[in-house]
PDBML (XML) file of the C-alpha atoms, coordinates in Angstrom:
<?xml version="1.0" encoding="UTF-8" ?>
<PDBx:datablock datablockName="MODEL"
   xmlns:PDBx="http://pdbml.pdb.org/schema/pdbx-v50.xsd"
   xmlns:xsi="http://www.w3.org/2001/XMLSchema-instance"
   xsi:schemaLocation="http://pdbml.pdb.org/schema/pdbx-v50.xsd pdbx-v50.xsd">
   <PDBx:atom_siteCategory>
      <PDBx:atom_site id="1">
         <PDBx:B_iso_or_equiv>0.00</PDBx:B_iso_or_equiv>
         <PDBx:Cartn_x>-74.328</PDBx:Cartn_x>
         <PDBx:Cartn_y>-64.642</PDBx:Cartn_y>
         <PDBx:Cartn_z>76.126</PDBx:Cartn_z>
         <PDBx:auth_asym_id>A</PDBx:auth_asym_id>
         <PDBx:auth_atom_id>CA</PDBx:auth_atom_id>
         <PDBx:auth_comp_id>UNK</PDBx:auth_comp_id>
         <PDBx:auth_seq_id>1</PDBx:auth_seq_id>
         <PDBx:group_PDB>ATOM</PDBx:group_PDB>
         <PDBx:label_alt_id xsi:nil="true" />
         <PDBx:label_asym_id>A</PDBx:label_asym_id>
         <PDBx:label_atom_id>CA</PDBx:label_atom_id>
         <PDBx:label_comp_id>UNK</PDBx:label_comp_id>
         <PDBx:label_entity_id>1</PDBx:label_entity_id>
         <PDBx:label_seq_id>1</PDBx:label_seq_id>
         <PDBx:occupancy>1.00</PDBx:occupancy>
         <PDBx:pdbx_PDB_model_num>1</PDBx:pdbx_PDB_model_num>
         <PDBx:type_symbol>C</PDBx:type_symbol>
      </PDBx:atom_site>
      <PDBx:atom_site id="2">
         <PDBx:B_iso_or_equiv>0.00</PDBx:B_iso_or_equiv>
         <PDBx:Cartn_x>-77.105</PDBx:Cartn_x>
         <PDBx:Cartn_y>-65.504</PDBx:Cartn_y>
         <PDBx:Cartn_z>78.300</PDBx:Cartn_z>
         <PDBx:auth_asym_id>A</PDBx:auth_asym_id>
         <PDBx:auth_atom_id>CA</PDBx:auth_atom_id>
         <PDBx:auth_comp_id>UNK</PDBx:auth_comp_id>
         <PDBx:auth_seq_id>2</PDBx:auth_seq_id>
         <PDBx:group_PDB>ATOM</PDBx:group_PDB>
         <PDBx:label_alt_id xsi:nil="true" />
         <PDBx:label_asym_id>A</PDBx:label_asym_id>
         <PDBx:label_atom_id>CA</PDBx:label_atom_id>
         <PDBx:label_comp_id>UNK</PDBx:label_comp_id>
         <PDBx:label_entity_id>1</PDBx:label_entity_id>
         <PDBx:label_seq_id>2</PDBx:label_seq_id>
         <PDBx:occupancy>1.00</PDBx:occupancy>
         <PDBx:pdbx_PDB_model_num>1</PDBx:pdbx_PDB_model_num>
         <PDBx:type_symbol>C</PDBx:type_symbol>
      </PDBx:atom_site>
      <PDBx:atom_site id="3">
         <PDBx:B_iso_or_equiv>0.00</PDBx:B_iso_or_equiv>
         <PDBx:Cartn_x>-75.470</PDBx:Cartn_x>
         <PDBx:Cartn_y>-64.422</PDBx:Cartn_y>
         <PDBx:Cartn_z>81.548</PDBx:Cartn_z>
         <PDBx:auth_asym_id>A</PDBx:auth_asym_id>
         <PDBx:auth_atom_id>CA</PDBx:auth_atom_id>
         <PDBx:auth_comp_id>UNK</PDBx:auth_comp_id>
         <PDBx:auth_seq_id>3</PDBx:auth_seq_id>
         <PDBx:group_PDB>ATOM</PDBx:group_PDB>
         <PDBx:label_alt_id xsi:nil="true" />
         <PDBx:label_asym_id>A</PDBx:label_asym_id>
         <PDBx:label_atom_id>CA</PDBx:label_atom_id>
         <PDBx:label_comp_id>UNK</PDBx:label_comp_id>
         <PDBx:label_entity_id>1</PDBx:label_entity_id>
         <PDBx:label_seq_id>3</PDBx:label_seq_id>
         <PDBx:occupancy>1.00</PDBx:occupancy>
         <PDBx:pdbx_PDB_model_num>1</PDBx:pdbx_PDB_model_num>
         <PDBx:type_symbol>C</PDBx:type_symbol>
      </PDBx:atom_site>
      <PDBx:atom_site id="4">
         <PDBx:B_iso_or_equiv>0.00</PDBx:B_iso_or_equiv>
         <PDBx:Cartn_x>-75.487</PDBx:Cartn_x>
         <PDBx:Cartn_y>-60.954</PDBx:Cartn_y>
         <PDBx:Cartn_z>80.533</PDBx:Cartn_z>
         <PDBx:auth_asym_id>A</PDBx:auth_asym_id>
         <PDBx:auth_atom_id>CA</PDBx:auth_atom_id>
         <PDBx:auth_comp_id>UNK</PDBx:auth_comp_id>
         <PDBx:auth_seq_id>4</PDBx:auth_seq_id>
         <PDBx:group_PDB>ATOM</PDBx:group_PDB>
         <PDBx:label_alt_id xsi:nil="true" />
         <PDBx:label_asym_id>A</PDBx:label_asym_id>
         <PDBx:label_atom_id>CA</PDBx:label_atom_id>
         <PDBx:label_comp_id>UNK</PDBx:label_comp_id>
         <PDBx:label_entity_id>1</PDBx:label_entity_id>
         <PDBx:label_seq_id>4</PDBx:label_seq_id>
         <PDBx:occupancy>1.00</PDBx:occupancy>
         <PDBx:pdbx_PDB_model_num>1</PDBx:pdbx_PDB_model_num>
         <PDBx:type_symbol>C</PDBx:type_symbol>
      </PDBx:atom_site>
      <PDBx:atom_site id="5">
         <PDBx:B_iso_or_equiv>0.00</PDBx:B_iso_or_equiv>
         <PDBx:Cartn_x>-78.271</PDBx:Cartn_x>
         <PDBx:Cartn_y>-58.125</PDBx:Cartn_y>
         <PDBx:Cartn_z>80.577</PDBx:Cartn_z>
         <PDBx:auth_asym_id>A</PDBx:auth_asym_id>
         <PDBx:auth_atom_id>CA</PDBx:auth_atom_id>
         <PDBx:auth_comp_id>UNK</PDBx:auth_comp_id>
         <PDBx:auth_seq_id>5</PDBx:auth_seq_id>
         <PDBx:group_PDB>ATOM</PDBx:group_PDB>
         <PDBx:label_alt_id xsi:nil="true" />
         <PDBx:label_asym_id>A</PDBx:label_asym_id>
         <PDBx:label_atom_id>CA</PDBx:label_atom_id>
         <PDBx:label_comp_id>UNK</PDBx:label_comp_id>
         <PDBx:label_entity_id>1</PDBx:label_entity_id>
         <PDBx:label_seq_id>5</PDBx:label_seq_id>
         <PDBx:occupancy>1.00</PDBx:occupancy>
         <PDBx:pdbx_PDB_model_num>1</PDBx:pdbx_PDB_model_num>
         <PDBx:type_symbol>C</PDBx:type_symbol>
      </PDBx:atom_site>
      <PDBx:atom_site id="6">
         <PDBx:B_iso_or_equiv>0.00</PDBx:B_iso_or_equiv>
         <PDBx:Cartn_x>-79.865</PDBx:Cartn_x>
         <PDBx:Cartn_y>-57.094</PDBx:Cartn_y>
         <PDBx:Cartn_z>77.195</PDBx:Cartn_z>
         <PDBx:auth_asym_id>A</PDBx:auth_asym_id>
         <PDBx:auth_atom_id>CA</PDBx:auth_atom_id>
         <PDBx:auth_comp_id>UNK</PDBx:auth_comp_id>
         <PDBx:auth_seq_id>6</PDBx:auth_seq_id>
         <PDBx:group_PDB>ATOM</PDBx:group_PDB>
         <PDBx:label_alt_id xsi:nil="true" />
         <PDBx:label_asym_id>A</PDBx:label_asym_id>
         <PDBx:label_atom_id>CA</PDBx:label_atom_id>
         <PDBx:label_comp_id>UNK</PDBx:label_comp_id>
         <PDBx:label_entity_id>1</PDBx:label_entity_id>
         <PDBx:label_seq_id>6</PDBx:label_seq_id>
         <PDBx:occupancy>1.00</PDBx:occupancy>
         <PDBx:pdbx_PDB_model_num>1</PDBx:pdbx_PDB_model_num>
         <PDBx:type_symbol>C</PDBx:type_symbol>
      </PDBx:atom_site>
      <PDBx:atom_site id="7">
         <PDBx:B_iso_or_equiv>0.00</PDBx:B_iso_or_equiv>
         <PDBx:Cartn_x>-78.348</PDBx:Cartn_x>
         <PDBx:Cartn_y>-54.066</PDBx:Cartn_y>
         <PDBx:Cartn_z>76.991</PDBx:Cartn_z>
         <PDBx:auth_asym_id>A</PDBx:auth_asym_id>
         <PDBx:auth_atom_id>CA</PDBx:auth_atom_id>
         <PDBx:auth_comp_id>UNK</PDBx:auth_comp_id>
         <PDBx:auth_seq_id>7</PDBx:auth_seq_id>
         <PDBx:group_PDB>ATOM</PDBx:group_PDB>
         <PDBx:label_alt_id xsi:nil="true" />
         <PDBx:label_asym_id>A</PDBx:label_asym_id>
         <PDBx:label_atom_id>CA</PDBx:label_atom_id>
         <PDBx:label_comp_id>UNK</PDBx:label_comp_id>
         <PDBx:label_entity_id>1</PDBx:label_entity_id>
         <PDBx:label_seq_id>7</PDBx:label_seq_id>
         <PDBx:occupancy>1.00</PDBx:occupancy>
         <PDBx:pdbx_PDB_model_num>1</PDBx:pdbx_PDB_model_num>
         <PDBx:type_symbol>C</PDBx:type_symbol>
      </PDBx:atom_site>
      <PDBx:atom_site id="8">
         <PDBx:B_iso_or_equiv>0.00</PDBx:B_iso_or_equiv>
         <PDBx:Cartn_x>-74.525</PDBx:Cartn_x>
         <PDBx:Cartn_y>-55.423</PDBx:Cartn_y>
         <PDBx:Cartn_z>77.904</PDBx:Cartn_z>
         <PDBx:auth_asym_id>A</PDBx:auth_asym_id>
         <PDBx:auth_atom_id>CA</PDBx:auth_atom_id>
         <PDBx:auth_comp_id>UNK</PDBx:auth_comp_id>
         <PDBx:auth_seq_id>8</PDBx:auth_seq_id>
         <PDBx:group_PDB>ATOM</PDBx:group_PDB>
         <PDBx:label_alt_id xsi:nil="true" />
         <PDBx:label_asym_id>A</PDBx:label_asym_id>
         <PDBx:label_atom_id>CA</PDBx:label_atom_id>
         <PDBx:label_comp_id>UNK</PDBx:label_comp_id>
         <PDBx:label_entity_id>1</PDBx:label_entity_id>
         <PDBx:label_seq_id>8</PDBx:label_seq_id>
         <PDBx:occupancy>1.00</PDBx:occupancy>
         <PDBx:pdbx_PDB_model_num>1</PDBx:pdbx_PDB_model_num>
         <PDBx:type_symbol>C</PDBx:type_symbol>
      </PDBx:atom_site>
      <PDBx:atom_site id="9">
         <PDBx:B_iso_or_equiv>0.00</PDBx:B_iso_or_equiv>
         <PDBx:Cartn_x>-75.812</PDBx:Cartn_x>
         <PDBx:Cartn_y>-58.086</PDBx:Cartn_y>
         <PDBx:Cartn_z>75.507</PDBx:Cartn_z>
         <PDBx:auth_asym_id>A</PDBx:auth_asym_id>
         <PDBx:auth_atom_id>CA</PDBx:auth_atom_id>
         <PDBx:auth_comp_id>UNK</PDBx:auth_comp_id>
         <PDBx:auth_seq_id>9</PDBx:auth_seq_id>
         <PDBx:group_PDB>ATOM</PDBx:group_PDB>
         <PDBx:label_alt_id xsi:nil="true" />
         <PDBx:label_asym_id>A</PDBx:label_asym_id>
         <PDBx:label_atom_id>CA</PDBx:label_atom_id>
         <PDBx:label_comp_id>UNK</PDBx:label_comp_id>
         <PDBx:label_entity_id>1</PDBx:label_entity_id>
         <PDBx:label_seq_id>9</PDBx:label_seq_id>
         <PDBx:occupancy>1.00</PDBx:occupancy>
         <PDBx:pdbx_PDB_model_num>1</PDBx:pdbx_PDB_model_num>
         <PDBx:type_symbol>C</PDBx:type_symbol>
      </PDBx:atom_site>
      <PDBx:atom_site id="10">
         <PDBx:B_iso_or_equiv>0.00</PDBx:B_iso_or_equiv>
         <PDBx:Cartn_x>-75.160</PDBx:Cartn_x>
         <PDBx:Cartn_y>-56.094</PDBx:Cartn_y>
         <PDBx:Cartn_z>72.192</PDBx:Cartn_z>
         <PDBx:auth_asym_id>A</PDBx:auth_asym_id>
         <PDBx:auth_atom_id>CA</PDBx:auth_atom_id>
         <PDBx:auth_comp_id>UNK</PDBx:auth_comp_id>
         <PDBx:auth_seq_id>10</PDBx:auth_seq_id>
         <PDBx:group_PDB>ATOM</PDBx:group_PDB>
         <PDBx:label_alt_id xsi:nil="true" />
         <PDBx:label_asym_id>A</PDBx:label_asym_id>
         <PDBx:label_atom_id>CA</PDBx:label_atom_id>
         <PDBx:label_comp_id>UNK</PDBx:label_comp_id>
         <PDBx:label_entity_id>1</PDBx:label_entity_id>
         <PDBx:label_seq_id>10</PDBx:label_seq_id>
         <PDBx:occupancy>1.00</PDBx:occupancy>
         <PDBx:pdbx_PDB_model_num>1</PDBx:pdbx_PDB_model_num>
         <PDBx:type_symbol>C</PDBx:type_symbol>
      </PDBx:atom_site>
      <PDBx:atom_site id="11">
         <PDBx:B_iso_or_equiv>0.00</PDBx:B_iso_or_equiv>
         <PDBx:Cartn_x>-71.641</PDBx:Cartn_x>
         <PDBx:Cartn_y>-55.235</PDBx:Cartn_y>
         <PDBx:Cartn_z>73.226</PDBx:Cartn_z>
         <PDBx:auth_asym_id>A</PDBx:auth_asym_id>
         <PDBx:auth_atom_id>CA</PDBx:auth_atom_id>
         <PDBx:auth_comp_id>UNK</PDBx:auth_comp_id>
         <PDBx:auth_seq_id>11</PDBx:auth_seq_id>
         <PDBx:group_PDB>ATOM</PDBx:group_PDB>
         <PDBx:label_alt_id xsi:nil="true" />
         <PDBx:label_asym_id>A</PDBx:label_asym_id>
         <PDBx:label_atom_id>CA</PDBx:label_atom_id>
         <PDBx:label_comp_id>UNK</PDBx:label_comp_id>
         <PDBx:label_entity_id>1</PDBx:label_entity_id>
         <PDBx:label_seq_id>11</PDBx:label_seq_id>
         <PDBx:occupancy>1.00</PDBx:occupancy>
         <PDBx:pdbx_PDB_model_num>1</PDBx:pdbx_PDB_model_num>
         <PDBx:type_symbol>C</PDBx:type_symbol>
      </PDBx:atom_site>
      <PDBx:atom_site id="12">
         <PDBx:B_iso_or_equiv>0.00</PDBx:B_iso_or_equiv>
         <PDBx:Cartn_x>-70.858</PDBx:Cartn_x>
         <PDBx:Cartn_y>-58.684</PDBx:Cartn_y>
         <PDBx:Cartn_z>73.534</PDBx:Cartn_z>
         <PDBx:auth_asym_id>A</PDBx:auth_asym_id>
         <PDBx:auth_atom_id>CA</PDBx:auth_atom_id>
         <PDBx:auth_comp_id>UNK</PDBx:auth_comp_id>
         <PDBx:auth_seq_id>12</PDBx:auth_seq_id>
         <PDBx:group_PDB>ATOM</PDBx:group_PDB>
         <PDBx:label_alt_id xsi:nil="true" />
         <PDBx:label_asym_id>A</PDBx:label_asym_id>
         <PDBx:label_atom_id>CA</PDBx:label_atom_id>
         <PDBx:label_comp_id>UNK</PDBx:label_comp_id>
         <PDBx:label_entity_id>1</PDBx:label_entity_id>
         <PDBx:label_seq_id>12</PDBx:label_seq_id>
         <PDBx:occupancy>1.00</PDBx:occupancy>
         <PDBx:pdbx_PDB_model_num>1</PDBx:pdbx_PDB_model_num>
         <PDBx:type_symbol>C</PDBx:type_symbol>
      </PDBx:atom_site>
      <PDBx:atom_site id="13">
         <PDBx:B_iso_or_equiv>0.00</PDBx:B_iso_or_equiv>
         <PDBx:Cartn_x>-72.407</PDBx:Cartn_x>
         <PDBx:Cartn_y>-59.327</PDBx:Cartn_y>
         <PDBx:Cartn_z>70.410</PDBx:Cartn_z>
         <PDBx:auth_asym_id>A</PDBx:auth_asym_id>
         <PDBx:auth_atom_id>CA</PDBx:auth_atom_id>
         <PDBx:auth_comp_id>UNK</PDBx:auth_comp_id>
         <PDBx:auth_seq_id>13</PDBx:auth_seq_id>
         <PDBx:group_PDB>ATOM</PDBx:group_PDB>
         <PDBx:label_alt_id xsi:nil="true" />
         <PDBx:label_asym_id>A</PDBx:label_asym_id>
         <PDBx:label_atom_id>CA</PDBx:label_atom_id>
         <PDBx:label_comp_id>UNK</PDBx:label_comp_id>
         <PDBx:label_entity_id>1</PDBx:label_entity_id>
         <PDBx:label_seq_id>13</PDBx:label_seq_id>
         <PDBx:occupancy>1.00</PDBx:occupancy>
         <PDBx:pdbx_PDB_model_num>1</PDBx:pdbx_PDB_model_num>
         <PDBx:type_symbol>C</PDBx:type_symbol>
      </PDBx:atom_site>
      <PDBx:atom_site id="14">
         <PDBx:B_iso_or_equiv>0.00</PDBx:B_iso_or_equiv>
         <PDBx:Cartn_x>-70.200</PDBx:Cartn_x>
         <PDBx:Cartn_y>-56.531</PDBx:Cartn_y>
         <PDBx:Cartn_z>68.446</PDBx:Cartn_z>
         <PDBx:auth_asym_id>A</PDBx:auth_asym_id>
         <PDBx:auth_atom_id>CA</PDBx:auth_atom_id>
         <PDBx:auth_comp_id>UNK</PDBx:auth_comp_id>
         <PDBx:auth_seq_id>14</PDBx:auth_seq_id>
         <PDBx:group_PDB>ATOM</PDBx:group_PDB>
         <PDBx:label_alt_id xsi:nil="true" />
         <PDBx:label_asym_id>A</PDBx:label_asym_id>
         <PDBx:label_atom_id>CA</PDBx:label_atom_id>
         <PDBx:label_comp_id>UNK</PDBx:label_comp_id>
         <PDBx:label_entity_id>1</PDBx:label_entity_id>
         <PDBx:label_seq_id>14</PDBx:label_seq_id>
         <PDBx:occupancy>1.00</PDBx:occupancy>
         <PDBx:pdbx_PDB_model_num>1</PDBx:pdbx_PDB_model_num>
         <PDBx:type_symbol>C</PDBx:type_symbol>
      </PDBx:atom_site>
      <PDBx:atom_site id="15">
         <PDBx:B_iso_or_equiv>0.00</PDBx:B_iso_or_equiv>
         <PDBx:Cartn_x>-67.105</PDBx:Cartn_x>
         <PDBx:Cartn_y>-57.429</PDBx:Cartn_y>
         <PDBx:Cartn_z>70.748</PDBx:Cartn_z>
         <PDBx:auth_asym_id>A</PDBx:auth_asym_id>
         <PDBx:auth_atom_id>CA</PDBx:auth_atom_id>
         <PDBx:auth_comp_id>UNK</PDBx:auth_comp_id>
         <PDBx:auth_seq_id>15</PDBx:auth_seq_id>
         <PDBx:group_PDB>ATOM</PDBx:group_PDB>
         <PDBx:label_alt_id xsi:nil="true" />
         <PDBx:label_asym_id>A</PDBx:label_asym_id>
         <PDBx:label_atom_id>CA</PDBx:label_atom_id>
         <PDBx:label_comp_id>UNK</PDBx:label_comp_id>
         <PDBx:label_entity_id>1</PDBx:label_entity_id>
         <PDBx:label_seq_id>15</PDBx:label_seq_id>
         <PDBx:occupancy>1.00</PDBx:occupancy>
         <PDBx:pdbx_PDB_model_num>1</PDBx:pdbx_PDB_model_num>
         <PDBx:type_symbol>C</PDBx:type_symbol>
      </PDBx:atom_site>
      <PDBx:atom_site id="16">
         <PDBx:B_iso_or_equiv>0.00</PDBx:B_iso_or_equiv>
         <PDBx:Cartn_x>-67.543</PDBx:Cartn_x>
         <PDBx:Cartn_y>-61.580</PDBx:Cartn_y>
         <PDBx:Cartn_z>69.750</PDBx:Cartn_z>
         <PDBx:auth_asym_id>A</PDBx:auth_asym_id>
         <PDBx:auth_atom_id>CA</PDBx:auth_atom_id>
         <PDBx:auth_comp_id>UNK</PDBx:auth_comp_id>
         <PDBx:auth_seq_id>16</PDBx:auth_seq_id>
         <PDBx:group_PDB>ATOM</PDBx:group_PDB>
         <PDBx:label_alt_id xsi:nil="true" />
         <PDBx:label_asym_id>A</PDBx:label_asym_id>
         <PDBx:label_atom_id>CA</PDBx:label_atom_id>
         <PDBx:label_comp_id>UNK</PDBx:label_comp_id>
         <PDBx:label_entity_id>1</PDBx:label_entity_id>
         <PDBx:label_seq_id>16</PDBx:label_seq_id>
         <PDBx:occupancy>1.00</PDBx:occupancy>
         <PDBx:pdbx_PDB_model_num>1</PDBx:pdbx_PDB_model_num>
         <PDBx:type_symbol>C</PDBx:type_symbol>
      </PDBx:atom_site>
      <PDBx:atom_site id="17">
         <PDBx:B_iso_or_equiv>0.00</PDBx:B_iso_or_equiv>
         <PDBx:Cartn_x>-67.734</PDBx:Cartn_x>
         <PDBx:Cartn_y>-61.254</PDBx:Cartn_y>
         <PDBx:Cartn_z>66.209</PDBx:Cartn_z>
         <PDBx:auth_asym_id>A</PDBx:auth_asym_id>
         <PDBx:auth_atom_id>CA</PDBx:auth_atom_id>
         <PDBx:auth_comp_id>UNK</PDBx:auth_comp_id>
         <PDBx:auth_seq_id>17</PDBx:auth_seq_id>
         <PDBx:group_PDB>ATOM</PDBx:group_PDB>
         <PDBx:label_alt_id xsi:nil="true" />
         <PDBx:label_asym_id>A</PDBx:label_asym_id>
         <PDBx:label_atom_id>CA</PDBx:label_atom_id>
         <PDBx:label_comp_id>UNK</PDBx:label_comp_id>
         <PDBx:label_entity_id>1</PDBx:label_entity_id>
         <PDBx:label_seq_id>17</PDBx:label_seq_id>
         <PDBx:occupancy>1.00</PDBx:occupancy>
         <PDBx:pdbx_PDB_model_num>1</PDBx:pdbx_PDB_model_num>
         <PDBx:type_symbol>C</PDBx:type_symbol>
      </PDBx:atom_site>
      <PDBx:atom_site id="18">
         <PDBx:B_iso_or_equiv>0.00</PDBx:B_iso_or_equiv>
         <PDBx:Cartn_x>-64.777</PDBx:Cartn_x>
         <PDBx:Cartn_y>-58.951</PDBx:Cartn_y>
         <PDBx:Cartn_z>66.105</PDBx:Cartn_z>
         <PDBx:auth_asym_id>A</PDBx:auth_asym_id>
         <PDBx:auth_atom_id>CA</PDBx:auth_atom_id>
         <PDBx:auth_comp_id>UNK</PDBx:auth_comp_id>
         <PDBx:auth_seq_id>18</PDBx:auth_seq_id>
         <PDBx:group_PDB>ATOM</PDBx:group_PDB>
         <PDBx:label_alt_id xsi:nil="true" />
         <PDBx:label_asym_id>A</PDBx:label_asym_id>
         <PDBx:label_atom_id>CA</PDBx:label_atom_id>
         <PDBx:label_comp_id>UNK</PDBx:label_comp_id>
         <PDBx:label_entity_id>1</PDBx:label_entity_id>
         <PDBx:label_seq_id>18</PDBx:label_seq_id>
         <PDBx:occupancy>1.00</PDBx:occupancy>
         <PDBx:pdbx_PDB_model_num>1</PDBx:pdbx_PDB_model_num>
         <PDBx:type_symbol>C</PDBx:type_symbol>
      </PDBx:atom_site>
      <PDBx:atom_site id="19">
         <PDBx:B_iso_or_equiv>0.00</PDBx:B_iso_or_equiv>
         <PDBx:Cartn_x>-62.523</PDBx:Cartn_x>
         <PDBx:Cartn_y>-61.534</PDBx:Cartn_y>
         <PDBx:Cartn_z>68.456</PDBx:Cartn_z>
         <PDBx:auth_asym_id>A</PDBx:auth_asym_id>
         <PDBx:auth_atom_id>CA</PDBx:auth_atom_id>
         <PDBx:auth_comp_id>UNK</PDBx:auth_comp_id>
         <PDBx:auth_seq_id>19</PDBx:auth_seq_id>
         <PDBx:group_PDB>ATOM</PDBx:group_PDB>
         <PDBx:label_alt_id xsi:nil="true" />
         <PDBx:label_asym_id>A</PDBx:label_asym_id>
         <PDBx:label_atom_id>CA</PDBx:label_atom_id>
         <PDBx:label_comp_id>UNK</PDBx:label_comp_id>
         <PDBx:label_entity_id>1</PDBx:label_entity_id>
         <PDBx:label_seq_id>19</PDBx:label_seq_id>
         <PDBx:occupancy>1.00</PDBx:occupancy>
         <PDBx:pdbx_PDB_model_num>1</PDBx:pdbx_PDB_model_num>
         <PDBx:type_symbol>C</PDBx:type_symbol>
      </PDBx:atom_site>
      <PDBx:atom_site id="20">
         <PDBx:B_iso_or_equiv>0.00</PDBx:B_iso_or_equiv>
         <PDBx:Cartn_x>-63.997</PDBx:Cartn_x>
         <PDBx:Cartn_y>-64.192</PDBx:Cartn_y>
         <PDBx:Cartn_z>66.239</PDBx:Cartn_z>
         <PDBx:auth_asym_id>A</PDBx:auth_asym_id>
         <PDBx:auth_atom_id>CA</PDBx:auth_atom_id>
         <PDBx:auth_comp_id>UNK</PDBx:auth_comp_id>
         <PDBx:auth_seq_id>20</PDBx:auth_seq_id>
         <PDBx:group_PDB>ATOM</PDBx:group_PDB>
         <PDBx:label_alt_id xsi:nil="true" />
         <PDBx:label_asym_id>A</PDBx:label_asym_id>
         <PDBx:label_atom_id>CA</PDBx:label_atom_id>
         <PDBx:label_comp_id>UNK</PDBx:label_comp_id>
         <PDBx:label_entity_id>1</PDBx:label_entity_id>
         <PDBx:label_seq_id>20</PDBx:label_seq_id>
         <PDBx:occupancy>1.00</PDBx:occupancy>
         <PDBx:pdbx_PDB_model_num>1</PDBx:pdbx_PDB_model_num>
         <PDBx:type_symbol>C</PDBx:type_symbol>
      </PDBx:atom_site>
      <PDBx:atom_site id="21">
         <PDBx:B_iso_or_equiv>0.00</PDBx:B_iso_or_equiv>
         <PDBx:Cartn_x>-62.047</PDBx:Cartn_x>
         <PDBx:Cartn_y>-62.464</PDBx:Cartn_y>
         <PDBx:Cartn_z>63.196</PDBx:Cartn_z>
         <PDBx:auth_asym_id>A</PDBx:auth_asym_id>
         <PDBx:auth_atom_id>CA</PDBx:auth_atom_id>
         <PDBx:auth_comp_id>UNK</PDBx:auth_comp_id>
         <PDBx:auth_seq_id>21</PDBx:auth_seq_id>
         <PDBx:group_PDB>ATOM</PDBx:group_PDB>
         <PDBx:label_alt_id xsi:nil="true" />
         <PDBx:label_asym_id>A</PDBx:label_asym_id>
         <PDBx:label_atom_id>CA</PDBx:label_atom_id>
         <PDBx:label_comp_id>UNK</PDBx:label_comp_id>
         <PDBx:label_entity_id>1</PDBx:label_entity_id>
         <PDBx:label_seq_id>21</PDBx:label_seq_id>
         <PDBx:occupancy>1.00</PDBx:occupancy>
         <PDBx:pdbx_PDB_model_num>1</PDBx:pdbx_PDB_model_num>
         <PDBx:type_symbol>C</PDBx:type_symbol>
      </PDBx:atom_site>
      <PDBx:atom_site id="22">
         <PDBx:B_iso_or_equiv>0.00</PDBx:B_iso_or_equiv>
         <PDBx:Cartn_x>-59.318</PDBx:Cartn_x>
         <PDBx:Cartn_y>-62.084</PDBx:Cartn_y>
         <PDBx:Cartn_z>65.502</PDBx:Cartn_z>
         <PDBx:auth_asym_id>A</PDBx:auth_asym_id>
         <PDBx:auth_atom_id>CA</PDBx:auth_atom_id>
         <PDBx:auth_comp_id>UNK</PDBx:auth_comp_id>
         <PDBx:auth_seq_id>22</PDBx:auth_seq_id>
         <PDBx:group_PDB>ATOM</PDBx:group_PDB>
         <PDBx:label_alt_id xsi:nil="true" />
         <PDBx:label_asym_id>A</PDBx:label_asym_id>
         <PDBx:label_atom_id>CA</PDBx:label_atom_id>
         <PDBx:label_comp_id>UNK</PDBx:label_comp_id>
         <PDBx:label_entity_id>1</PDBx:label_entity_id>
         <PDBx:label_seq_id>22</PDBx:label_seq_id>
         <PDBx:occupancy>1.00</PDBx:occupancy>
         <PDBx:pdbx_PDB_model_num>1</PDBx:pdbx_PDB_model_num>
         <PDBx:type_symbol>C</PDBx:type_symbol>
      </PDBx:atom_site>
      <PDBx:atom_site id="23">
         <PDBx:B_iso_or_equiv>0.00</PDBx:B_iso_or_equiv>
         <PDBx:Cartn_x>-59.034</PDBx:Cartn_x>
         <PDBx:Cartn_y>-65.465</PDBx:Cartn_y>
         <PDBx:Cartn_z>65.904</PDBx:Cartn_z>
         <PDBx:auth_asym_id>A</PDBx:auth_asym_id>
         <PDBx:auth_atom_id>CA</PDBx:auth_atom_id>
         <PDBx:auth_comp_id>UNK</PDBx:auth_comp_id>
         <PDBx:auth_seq_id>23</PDBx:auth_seq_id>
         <PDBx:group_PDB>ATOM</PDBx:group_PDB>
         <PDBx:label_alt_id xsi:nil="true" />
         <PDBx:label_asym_id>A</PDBx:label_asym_id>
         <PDBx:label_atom_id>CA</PDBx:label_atom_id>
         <PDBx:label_comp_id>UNK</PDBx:label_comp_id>
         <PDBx:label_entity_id>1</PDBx:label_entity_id>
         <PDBx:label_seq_id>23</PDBx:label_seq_id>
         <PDBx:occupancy>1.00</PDBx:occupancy>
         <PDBx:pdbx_PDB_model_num>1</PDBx:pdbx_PDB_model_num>
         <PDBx:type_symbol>C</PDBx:type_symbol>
      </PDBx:atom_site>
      <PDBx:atom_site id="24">
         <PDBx:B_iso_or_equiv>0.00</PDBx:B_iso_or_equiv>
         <PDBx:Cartn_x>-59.062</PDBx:Cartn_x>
         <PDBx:Cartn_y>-65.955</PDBx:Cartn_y>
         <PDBx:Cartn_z>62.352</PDBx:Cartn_z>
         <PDBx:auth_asym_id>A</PDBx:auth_asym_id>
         <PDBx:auth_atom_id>CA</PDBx:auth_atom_id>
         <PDBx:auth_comp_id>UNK</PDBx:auth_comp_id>
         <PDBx:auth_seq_id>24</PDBx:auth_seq_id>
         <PDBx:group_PDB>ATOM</PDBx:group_PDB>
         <PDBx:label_alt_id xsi:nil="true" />
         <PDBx:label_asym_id>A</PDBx:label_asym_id>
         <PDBx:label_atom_id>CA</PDBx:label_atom_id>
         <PDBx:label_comp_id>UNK</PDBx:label_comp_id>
         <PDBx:label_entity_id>1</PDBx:label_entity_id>
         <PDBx:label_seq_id>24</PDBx:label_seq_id>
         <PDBx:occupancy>1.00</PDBx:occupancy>
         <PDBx:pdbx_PDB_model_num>1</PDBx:pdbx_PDB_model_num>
         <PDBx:type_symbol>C</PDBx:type_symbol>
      </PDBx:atom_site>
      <PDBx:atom_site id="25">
         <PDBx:B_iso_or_equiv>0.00</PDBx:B_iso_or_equiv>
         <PDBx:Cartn_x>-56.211</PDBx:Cartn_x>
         <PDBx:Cartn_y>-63.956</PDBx:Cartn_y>
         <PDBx:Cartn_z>61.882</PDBx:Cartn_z>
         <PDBx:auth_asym_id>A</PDBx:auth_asym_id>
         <PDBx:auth_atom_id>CA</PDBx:auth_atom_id>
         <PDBx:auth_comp_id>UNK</PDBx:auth_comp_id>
         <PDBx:auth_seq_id>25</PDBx:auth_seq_id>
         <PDBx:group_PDB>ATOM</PDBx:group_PDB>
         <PDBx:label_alt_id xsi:nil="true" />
         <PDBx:label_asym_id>A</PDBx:label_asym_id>
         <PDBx:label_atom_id>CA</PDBx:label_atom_id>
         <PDBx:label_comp_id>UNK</PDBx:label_comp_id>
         <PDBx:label_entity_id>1</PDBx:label_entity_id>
         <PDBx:label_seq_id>25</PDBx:label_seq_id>
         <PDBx:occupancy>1.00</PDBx:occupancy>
         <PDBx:pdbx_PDB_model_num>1</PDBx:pdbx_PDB_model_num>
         <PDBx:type_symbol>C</PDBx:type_symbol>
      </PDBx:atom_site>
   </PDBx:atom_siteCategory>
</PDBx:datablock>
């Protein structure tokens, strides 16, 4: 997370947490 910009930053954020259920699928 750190690596990235702010503004990239909530993209990643949104993008995680829906791989994360992913995962859990």
């Amino acid at each position: 997370f750190q690596m990235m910009s702010p503004n990239v930053r909530y993209l990643a954020v949104i993008l995680s947490v829906s791989a994360g259920v992913i995962a859990s699928q």
